[in-house]
C-alpha atoms as a PDB file:
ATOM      1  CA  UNK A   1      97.208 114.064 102.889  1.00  0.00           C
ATOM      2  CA  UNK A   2      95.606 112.412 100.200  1.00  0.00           C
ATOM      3  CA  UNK A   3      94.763 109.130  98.027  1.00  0.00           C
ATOM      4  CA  UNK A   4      96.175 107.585  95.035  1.00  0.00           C
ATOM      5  CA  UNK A   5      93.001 105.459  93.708  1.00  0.00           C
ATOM      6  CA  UNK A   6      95.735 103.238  91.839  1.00  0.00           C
ATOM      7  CA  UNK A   7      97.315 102.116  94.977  1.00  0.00           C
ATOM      8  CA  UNK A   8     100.863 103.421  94.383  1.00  0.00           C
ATOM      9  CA  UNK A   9     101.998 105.802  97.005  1.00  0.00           C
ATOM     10  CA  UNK A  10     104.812 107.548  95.053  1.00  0.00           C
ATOM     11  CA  UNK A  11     104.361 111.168  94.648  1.00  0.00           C
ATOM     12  CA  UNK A  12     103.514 112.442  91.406  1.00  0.00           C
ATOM     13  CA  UNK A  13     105.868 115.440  90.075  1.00  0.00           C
ATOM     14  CA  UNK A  14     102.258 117.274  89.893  1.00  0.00           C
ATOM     15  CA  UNK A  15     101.787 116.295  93.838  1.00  0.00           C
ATOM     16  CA  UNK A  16     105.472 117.967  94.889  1.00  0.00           C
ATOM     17  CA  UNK A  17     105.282 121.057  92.497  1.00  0.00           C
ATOM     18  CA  UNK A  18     101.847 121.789  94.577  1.00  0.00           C
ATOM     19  CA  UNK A  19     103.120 120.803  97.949  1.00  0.00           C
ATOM     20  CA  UNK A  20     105.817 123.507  97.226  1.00  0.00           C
ATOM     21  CA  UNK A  21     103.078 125.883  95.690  1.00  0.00           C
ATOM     22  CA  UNK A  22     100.895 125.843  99.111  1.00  0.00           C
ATOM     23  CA  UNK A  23     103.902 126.250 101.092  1.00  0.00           C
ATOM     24  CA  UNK A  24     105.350 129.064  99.452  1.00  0.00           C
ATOM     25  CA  UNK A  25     101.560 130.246  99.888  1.00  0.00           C
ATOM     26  CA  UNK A  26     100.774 129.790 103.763  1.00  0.00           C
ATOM     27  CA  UNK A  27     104.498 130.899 104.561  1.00  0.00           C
ATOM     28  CA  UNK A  28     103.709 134.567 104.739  1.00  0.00           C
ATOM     29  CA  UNK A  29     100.552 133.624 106.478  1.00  0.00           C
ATOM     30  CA  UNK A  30     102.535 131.809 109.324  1.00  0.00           C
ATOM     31  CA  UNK A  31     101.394 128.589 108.314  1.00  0.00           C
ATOM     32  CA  UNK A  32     104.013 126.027 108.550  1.00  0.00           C
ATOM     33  CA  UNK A  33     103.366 122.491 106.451  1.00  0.00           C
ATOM     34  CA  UNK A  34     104.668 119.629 108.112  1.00  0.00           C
ATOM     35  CA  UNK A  35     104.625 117.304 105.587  1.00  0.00           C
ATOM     36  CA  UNK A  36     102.363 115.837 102.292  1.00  0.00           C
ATOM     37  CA  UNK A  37     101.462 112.157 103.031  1.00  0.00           C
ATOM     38  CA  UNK A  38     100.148 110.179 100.043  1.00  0.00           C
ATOM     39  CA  UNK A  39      98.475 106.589 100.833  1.00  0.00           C
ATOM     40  CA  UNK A  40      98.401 103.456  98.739  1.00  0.00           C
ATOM     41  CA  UNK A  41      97.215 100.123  98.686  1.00  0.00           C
ATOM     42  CA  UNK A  42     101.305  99.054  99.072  1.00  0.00           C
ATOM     43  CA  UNK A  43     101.402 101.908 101.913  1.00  0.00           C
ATOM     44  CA  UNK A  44     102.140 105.470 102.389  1.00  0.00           C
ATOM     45  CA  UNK A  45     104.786 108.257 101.257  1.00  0.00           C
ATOM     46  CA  UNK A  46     106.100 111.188 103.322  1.00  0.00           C
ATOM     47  CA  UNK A  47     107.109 113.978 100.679  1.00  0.00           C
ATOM     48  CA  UNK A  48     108.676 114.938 103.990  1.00  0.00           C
ATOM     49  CA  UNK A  49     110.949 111.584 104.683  1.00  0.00           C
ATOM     50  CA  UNK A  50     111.625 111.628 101.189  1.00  0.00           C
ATOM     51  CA  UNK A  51     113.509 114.897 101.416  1.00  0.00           C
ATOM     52  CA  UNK A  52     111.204 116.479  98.647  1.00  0.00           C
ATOM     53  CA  UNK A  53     109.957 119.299 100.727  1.00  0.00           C
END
């Protein structure tokens, strides 16, 4: 989970290449990511509901 000072919640490409980067990382370490939430002024954005991870 994280911020985005400008208040837009849409994921950067930079934010989904390293959601997929740290769970191709803890995946042969049994550690399962649930999901990347990014918060806004206008909100929040699942990477998860968005069917980008």
């Amino acid at each position: 989970m994280h911020n985005h000072p400008s208040g837009d919640p849409s994921p950067s490409q930079a934010d989904i290449q390293m959601t997929k980067a740290i769970i191709d990382i803890a995946k042969p370490l049994g550690i399962a990511v649930h999901d990347h939430i990014i918060v806004g002024k206008s909100g929040h954005a699942s990477l998860r509901g968005m069917r980008l991870i």
